[in-house]
Protein backbone atom coordinates (compact mmCIF):
# COMPACT_ATOMS: atom_id res chain seq x y z
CA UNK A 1 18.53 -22.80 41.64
CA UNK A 2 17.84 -20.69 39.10
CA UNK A 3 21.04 -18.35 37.55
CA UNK A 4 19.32 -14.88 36.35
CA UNK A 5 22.73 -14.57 34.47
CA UNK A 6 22.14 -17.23 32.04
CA UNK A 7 19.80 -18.23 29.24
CA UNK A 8 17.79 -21.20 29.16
CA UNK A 9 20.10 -22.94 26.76
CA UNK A 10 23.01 -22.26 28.81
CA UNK A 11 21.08 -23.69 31.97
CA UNK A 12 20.11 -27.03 29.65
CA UNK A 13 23.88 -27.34 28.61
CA UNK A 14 25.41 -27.23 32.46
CA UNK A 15 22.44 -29.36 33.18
CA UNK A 16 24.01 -31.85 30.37
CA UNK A 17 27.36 -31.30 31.45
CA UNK A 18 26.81 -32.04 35.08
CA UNK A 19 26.56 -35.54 34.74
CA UNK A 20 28.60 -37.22 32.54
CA UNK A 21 26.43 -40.14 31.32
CA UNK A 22 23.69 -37.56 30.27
CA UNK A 23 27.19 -35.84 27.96
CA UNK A 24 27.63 -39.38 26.85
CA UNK A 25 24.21 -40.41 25.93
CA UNK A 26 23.69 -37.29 23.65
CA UNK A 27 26.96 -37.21 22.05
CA UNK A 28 25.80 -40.04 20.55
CA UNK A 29 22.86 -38.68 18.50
CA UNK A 30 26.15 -36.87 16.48
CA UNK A 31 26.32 -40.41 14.89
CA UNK A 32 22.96 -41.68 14.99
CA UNK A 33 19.28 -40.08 14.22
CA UNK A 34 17.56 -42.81 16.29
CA UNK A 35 18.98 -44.80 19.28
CA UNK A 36 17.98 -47.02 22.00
CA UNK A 37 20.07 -47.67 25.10
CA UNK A 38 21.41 -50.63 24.30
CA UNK A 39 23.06 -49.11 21.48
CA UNK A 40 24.53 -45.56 23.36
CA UNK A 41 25.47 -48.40 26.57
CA UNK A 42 27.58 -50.81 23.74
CA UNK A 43 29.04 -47.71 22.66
CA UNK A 44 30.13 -45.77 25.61
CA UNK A 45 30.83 -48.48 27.71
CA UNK A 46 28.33 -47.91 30.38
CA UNK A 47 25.43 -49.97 31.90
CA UNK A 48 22.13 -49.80 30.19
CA UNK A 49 20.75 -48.69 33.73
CA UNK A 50 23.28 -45.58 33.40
CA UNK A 51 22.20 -44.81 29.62
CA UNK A 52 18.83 -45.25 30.53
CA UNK A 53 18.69 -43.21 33.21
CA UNK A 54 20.35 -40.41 31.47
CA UNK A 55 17.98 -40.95 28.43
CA UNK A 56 15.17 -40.53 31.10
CA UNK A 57 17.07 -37.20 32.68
CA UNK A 58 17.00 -35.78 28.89
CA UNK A 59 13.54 -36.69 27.98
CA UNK A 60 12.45 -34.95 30.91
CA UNK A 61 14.18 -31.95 29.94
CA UNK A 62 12.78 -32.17 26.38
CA UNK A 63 16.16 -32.83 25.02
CA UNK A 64 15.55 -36.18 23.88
CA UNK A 65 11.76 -37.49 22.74
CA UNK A 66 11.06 -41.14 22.87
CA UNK A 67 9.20 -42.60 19.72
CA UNK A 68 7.61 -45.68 20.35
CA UNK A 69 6.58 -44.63 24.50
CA UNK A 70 3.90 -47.81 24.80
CA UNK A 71 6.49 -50.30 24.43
CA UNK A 72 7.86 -51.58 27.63
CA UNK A 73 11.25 -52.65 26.00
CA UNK A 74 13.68 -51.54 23.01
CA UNK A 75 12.16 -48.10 23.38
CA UNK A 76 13.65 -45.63 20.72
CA UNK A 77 14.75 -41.82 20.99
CA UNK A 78 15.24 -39.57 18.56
CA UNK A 79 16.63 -35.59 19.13
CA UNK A 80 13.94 -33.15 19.80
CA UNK A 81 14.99 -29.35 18.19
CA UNK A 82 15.64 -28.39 21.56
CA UNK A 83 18.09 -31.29 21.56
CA UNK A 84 19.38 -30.16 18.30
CA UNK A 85 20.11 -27.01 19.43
CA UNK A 86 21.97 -27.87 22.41
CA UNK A 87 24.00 -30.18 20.77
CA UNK A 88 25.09 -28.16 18.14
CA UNK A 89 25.93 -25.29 21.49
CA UNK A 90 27.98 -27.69 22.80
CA UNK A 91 29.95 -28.48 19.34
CA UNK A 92 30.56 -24.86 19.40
CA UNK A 93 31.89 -24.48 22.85
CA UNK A 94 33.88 -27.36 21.79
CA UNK A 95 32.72 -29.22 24.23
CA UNK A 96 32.14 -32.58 22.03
């Protein structure tokens, strides 16, 4: 449902915030420019299912962009600006 109170940044965030594993997956890009899911699931401690599921979640959301889409395996994501700008939103809400 769409919230006529809030911009579509703030709808993106709560989106993010909603499901932790989508939180998790972008906090990462803090520390990294380019990740796959093995990395963000070594480094959070979840599944690679999980991670890769919330990398999907993000990508369709334009939050995330995947570089190397043909390859079947070790696929790579970097931020999009959209991405950028939520996750500097979130730093600011303290939220990260």
């Amino acid at each position: 449902m769409h919230n006529q109170n809030i911009g579509p940044e703030q709808e993106l965030v709560n989106f993010i915030l909603s499901v932790d594993r989508r939180l998790l997956t972008l906090k990462e890009f803090q520390y990294e420019p380019l990740l796959m899911a093995t990395d963000i699931s070594e480094k959070v401690g979840r599944s690679l299912q999980n991670i890769s599921r919330g990398l999907k979640e993000l990508e369709k959301k334009n939050v995330v962009a995947c570089v190397n889409p043909e390859s079947q395996t070790w696929k790579r994501y970097i931020l999009t600006e959209t991405g950028k700008q939520i996750l500097k939103i979130l730093k600011d809400q303290s939220l990260l």
